[in-house]
N, C-alpha and C. Protein backbone atom coordinates (compact mmCIF):
# COMPACT_ATOMS: atom_id res chain seq x y z
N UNK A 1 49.67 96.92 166.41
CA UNK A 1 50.23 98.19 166.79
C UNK A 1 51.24 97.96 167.92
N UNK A 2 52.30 98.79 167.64
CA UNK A 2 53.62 98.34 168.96
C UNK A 2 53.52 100.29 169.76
N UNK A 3 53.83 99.99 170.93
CA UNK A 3 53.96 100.88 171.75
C UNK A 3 55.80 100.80 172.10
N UNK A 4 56.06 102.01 172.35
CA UNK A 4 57.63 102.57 172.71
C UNK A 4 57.34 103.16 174.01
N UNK A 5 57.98 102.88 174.86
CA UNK A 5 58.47 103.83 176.15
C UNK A 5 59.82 103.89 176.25
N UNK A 6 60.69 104.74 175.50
CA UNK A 6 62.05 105.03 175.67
C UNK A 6 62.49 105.90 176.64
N UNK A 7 63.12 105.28 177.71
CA UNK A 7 63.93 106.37 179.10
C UNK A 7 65.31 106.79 178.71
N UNK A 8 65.60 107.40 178.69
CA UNK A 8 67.12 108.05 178.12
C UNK A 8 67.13 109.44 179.67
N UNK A 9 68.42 108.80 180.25
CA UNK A 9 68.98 109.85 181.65
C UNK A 9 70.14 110.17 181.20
N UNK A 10 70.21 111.14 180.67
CA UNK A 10 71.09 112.48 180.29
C UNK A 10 71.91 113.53 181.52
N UNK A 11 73.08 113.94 180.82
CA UNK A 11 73.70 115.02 181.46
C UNK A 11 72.72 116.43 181.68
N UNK A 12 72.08 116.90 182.71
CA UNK A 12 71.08 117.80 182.22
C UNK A 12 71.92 119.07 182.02
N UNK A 13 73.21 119.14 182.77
CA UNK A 13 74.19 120.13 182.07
C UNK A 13 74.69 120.58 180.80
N UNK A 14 74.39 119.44 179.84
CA UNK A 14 74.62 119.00 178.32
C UNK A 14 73.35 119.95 177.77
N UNK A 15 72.48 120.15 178.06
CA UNK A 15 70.93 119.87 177.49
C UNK A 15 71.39 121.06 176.22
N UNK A 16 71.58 121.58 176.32
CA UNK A 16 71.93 122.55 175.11
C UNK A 16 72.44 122.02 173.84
N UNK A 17 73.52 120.83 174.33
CA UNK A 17 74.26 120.12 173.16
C UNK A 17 73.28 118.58 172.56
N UNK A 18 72.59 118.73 173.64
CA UNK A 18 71.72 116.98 172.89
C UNK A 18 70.16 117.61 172.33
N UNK A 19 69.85 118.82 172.77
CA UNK A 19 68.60 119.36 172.51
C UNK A 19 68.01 119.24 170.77
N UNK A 20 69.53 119.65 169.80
CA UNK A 20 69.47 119.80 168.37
C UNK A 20 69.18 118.62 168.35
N UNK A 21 70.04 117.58 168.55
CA UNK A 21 70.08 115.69 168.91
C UNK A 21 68.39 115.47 168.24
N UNK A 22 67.64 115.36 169.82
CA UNK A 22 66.75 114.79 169.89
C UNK A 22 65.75 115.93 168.71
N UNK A 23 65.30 117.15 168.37
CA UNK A 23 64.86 117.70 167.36
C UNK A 23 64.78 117.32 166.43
N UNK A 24 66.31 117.39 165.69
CA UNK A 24 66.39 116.57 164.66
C UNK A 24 65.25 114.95 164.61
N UNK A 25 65.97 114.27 165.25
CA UNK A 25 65.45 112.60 165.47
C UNK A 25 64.08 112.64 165.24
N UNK A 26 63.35 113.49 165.31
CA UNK A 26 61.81 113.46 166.12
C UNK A 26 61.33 114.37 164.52
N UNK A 27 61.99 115.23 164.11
CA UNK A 27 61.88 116.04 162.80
C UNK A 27 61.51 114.44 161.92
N UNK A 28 62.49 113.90 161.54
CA UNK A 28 62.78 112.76 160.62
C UNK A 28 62.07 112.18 160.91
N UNK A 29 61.92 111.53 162.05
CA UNK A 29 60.91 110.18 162.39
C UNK A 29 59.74 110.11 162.32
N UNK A 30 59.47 111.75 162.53
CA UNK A 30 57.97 112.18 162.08
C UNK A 30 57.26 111.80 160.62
N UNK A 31 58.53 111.53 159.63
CA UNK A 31 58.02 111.61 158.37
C UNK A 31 58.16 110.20 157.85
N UNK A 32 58.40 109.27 159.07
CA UNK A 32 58.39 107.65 158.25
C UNK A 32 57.43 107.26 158.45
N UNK A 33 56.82 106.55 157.15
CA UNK A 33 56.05 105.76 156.83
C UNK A 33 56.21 104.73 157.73
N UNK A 34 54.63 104.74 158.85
CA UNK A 34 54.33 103.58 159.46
C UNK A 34 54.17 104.04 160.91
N UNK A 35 55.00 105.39 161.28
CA UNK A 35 54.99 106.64 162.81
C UNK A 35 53.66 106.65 162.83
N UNK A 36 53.23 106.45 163.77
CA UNK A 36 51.72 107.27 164.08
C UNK A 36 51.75 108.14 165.14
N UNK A 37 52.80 107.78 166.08
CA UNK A 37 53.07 109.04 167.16
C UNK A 37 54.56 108.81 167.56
N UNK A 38 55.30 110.10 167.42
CA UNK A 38 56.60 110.13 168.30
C UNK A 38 56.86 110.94 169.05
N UNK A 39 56.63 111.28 170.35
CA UNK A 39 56.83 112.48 170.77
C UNK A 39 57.89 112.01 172.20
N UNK A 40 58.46 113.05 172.57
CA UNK A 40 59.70 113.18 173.66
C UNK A 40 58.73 114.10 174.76
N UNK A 41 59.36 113.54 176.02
CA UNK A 41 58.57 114.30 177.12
C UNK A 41 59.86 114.05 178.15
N UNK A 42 59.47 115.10 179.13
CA UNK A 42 60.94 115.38 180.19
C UNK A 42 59.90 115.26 181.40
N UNK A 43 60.50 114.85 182.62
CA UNK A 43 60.04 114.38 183.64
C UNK A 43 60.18 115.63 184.50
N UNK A 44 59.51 116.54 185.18
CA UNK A 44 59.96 117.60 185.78
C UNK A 44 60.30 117.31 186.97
N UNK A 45 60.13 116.36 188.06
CA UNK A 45 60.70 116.32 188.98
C UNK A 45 62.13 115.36 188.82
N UNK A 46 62.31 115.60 187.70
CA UNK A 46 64.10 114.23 187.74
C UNK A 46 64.37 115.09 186.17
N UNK A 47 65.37 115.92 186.89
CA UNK A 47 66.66 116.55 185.92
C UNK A 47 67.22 115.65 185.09
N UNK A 48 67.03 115.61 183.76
CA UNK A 48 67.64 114.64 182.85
C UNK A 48 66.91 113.33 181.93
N UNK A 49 65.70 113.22 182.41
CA UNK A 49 65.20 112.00 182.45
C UNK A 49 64.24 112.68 181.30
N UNK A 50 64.43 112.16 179.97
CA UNK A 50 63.45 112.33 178.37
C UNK A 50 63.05 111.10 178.17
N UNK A 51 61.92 111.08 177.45
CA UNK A 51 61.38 109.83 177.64
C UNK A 51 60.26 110.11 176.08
N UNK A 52 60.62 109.04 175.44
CA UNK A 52 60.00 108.58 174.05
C UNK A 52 58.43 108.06 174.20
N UNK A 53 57.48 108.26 174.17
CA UNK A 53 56.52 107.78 173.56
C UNK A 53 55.92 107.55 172.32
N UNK A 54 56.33 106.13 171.71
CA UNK A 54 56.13 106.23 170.37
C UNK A 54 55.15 105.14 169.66
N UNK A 55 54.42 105.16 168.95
CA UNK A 55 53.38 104.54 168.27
C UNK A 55 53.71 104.25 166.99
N UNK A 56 53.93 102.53 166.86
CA UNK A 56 54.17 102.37 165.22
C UNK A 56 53.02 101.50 164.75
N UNK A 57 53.02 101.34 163.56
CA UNK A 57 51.92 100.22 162.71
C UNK A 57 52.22 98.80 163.23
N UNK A 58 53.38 98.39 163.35
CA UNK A 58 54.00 97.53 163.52
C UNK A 58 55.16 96.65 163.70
N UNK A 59 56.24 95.84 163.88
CA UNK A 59 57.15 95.75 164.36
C UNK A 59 58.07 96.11 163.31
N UNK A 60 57.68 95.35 162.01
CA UNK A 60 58.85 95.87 160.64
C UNK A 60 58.83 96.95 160.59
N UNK A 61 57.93 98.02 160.80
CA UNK A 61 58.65 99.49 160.54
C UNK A 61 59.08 99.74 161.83
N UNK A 62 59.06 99.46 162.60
CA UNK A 62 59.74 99.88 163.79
C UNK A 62 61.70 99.30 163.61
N UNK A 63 61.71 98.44 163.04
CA UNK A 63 62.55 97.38 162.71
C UNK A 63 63.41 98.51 161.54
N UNK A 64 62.72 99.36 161.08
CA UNK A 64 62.98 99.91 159.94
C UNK A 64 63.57 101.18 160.27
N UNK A 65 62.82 102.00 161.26
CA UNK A 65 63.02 103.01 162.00
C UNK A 65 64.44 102.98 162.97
N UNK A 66 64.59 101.37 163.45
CA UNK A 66 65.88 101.81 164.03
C UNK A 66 66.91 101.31 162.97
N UNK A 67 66.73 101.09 162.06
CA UNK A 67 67.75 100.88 160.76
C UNK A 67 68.01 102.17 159.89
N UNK A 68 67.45 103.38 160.73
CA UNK A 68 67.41 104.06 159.74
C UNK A 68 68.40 104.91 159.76
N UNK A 69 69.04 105.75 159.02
CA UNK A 69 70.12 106.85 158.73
C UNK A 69 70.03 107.52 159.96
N UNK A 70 69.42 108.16 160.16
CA UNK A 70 68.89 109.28 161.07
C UNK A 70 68.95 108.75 162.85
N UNK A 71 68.61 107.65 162.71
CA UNK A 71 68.04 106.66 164.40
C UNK A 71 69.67 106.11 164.21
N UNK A 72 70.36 105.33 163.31
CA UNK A 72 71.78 105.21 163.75
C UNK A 72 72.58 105.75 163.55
N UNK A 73 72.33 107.09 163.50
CA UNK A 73 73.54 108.56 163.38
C UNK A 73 73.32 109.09 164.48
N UNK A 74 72.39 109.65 165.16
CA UNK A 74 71.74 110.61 166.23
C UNK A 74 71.65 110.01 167.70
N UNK A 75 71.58 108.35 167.24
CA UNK A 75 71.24 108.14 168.91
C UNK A 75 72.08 107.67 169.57
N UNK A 76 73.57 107.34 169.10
CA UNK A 76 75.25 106.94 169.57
C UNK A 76 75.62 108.83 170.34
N UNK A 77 75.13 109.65 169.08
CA UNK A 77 76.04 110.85 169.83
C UNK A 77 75.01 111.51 171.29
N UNK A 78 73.49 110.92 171.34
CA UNK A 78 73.13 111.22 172.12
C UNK A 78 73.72 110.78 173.73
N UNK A 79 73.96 109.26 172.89
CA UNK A 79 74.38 108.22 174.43
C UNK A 79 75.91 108.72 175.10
N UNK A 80 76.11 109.73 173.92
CA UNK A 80 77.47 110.32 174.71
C UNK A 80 77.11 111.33 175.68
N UNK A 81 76.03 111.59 176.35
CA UNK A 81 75.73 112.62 177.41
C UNK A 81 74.49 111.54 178.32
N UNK A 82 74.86 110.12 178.51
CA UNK A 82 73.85 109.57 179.24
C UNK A 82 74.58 109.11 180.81
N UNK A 83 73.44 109.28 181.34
CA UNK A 83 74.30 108.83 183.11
C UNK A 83 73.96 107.74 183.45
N UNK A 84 73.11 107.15 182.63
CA UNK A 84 72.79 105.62 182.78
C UNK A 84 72.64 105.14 181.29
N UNK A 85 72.40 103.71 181.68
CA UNK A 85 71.40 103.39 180.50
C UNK A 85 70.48 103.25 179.78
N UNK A 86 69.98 103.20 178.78
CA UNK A 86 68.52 103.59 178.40
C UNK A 86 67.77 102.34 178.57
N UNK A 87 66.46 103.00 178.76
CA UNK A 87 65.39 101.55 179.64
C UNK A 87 64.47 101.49 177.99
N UNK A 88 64.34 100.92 177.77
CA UNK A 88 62.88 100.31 176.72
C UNK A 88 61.97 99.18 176.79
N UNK A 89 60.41 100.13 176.79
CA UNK A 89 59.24 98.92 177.07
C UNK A 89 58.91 98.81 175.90
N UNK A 90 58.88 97.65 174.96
CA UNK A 90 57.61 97.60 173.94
C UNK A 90 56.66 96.54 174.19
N UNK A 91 55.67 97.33 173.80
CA UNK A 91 54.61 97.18 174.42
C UNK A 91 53.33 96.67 172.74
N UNK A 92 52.32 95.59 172.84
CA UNK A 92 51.92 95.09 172.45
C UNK A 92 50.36 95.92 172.14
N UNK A 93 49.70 95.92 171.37
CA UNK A 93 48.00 96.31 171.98
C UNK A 93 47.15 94.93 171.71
N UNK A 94 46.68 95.25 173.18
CA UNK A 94 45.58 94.17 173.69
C UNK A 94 44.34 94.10 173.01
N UNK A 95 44.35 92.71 172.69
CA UNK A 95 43.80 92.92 171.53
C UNK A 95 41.94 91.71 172.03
């Protein structure tokens, strides 16, 4: 099992225009074979800061997930409202 911690720091002025963005992404991703959890969470004390927690079977569908239509259409136009760069942990389970 692989663990996701995706940080994505956004324009929080934008949030209206990346909001459909990330919906969408999370709509779709929900329905691939191999997701066991994808969910987005916002940091309330830091304006901007969404953050991925995601749970796959394993690395090929994860491998698969960012190959996918949806993950390389959605997440270029997101990075057009970012104030940094995006941080990613993957993370292993201890086994």
């Amino acid at each position: 099992m692989i663990k996701v911690i995706a940080t994505n720091y956004l324009k929080q002025e934008q949030e209206e225009a990346f909001n459909p963005l990330f919906r969408e992404l999370i709509a779709a991703t929900r329905k691939e074979s191999g997701c066991i959890e994808y969910r987005l969470f916002k940091k309330p004390d830091e304006k901007g800061v969404y953050i991925f927690i995601e749970e796959w079977e394993n690395q090929a569908v994860l491998d698969k997930h960012m190959a996918s239509e949806h993950f390389t259409r959605i997440i270029p136009q997101i990075g057009k409202f970012k104030t940094k760069d995006m941080t990613i942990q993957l993370l292993e389970e201890f086994k």
